[in-house]
Protein backbone atom coordinates (compact mmCIF):
# COMPACT_ATOMS: atom_id res chain seq x y z
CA UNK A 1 0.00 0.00 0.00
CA UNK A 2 0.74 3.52 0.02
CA UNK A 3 1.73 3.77 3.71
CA UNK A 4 4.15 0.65 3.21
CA UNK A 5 8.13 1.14 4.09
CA UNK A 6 10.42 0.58 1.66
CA UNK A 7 12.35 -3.03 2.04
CA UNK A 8 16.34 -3.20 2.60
CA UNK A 9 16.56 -4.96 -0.47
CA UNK A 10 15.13 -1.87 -2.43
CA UNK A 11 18.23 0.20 -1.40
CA UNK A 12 20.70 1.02 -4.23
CA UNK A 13 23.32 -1.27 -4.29
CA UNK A 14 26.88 0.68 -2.61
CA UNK A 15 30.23 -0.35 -4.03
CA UNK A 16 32.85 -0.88 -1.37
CA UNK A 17 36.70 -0.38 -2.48
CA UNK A 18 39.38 -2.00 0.06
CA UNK A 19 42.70 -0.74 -1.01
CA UNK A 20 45.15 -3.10 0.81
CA UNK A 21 47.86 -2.14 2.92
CA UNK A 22 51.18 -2.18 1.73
CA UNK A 23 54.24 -2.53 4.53
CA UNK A 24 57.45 -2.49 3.89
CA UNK A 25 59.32 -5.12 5.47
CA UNK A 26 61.34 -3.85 8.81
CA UNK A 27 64.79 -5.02 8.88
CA UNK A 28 64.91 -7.82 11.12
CA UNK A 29 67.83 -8.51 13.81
CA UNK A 30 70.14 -10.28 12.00
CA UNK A 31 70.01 -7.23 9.56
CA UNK A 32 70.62 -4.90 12.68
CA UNK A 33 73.61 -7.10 14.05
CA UNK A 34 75.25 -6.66 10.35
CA UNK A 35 74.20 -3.27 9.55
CA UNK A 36 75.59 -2.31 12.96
CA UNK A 37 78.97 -3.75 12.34
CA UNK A 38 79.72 -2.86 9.08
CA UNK A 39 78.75 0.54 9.82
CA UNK A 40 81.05 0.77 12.99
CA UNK A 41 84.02 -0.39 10.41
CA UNK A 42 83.09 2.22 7.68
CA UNK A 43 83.12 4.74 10.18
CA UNK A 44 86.52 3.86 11.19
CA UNK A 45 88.19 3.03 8.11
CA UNK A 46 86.45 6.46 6.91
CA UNK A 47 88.01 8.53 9.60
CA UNK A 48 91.28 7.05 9.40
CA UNK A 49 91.64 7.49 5.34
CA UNK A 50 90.18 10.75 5.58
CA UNK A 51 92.77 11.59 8.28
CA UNK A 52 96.13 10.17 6.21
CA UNK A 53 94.67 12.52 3.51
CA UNK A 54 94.88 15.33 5.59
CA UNK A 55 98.03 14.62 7.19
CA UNK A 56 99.71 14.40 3.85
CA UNK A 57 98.22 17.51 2.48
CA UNK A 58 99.38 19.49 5.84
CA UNK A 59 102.70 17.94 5.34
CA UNK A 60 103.10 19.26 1.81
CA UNK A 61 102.23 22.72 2.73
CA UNK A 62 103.92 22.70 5.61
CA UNK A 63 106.91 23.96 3.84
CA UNK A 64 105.31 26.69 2.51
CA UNK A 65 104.18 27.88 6.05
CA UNK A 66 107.69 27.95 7.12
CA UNK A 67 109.17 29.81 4.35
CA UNK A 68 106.47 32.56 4.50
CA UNK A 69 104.63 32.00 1.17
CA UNK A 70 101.04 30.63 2.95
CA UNK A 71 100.14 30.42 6.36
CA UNK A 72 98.24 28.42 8.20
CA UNK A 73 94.71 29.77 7.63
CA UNK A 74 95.26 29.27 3.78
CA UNK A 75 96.31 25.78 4.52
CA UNK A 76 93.26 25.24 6.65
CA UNK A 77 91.13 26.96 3.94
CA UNK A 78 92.25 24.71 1.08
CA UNK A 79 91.72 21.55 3.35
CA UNK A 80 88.12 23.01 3.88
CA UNK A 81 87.97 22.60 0.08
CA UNK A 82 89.34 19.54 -0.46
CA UNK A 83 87.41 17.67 1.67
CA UNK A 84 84.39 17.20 -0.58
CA UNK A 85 87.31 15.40 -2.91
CA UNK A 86 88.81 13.38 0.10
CA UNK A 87 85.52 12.05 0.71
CA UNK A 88 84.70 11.14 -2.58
CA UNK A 89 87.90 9.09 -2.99
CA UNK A 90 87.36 7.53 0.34
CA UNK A 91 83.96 6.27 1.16
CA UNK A 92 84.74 3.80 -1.69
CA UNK A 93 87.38 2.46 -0.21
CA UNK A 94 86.27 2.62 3.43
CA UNK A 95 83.04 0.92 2.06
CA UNK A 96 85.34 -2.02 0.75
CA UNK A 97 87.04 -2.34 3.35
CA UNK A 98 83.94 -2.64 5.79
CA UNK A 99 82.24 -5.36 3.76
CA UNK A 100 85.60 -7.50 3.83
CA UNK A 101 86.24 -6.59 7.74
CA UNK A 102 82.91 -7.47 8.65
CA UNK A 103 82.23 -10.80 6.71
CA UNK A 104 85.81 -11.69 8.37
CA UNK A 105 84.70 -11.30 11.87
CA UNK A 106 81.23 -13.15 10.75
CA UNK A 107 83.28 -15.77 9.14
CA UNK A 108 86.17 -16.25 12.05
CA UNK A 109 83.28 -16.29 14.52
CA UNK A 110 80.99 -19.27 12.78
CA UNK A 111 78.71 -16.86 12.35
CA UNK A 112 78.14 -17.66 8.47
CA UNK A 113 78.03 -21.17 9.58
CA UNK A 114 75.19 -20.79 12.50
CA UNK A 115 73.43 -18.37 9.38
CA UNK A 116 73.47 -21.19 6.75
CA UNK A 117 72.29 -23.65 9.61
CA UNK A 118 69.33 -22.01 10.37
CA UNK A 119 68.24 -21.78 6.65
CA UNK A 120 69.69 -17.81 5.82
CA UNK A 121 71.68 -17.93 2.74
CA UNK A 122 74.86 -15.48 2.22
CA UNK A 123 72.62 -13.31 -0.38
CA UNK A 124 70.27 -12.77 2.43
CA UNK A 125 72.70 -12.22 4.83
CA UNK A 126 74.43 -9.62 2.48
CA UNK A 127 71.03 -7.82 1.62
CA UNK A 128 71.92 -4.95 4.63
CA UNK A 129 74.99 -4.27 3.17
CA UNK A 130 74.14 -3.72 -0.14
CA UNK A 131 71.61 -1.25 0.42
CA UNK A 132 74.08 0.41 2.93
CA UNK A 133 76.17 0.55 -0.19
CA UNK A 134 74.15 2.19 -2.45
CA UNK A 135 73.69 4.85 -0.01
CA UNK A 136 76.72 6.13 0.16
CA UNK A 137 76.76 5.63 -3.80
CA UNK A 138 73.79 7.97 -3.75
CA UNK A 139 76.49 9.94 -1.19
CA UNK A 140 79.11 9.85 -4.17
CA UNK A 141 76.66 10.97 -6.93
CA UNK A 142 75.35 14.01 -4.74
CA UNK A 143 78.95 14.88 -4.02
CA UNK A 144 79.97 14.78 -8.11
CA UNK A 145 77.08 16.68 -9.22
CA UNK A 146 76.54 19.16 -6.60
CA UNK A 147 79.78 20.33 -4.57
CA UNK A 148 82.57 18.58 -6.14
CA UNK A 149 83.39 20.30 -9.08
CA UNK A 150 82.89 24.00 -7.10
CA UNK A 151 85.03 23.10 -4.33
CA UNK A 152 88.10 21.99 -6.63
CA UNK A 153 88.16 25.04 -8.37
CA UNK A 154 88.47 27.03 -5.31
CA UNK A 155 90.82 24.33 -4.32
CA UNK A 156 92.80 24.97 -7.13
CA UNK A 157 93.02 28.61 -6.83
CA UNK A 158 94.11 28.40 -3.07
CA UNK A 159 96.80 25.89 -3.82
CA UNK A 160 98.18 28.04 -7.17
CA UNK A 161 98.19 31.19 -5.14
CA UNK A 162 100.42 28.99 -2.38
CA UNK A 163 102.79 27.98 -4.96
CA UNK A 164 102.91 31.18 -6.46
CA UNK A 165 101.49 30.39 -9.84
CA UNK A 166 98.31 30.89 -11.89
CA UNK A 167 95.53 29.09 -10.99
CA UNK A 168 94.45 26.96 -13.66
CA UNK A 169 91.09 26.96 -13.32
CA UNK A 170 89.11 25.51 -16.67
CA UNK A 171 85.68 26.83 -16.95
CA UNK A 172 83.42 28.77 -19.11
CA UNK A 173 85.90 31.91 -18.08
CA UNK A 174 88.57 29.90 -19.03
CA UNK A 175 88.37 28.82 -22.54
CA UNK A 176 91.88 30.57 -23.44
CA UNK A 177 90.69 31.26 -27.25
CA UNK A 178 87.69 33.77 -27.22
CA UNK A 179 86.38 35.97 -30.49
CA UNK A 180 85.20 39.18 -29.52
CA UNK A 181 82.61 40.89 -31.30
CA UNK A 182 84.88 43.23 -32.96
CA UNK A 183 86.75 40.36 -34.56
CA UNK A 184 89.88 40.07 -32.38
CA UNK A 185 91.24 36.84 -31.16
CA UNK A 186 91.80 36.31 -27.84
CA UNK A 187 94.46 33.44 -26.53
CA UNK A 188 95.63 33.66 -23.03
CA UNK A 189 96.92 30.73 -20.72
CA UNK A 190 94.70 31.13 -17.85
CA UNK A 191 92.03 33.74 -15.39
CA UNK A 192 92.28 34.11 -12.02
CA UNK A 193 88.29 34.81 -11.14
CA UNK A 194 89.93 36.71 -7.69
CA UNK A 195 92.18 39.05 -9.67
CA UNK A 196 89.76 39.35 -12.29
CA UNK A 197 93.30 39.22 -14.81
CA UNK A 198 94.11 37.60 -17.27
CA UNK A 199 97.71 36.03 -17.84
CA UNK A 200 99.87 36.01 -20.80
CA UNK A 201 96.98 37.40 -22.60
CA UNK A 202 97.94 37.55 -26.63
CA UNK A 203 95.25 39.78 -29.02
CA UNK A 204 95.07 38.45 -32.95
CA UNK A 205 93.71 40.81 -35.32
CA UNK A 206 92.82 39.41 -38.70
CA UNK A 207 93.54 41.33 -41.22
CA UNK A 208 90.45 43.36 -43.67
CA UNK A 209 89.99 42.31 -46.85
């Protein structure tokens, strides 16, 4: 009849969507244990290399200092500047070093052994470190393209001015053949960007026809 409620079944029909969950696996502790370690070794072999670089830099300079031609906040300024380049030179080889130093200590302990007895293959066992690894390549890459090439330039130009010659500094500024809009040809053999001169600058006028 007219005064009749409507049944449940003559409600429109409502679509339900369940978008599942996704989780990304935690690292578990065996990951921990070898993550831990191999990061402890890094560290070490990183501040050790990056150490003998200084060292030897400071020790080249350091006759510089004593004959008067730098001193010792120049040194320190140019080490500022190399540092982006120590670093990209060492975290390779600290990172080497910490995968063979830790799989060592794993191995000597029967570590490995208890692993592969309880079903965890050396791939698994490994997975840690390689993602560690790329890491610090993603480290590397942000080093080349963003703040290694700026800071060897300066680099350069601190250690020419300490040995007292031009900096040779190759960039857009430093071409050494420009035209200029007259027609002249422009050779020189380098720029110093602090200076703003040019050395051995040489001017070639072709002749009019």
């Amino acid at each position: 009849g007219r005064g009749a409620k409507p049944g449940p079944w003559s409600r429109p029909p409502v679509l339900v969507i369940r978008i599942p969950r996704l989780r990304l696996p935690s690292p578990g502790l065996l990951d921990r244990y070898i993550s831990r370690t191999y990061l402890k070794i890094a560290g070490l072999s990183f501040l050790a290399l990056l150490g003998l670089f200084y060292i030897s830099t400071f020790l080249d300079k350091s006759d510089k200092i004593f004959k008067g031609q730098a001193t010792v906040a120049e040194v320190g300024t140019l080490l500022l500047y190399m540092t982006p380049g120590f670093i990209y030179f060492v975290i390779p080889i600290a990172a080497l070093l910490a995968v063979l130093v830790t799989f060592g200590l794993l191995s000597r302990n029967s570590e490995l052994t208890v692993m592969k007895a309880c079903g965890i293959s050396l791939y698994r066992a490994s997975l840690s470190v390689v993602l560690l690894s790329l890491a610090f390549s993603a480290v590397i890459f942000g080093l080349e393209q963003q703040l290694l090439a700026q800071a060897n330039r300066k680099a350069e130009i601190i250690d020419s001015k300490i040995r007292g010659r031009p900096p040779r500094v190759f960039d857009a500024l430093n071409r050494q053949w420009v035209v200029g809009k007259e027609g002249a040809i422009y050779r020189y053999e380098a720029f110093d960007p602090e200076q703003k001169e040019l050395h051995r600058l040489t001017i070639y006028q072709p002749g009019a026809n």
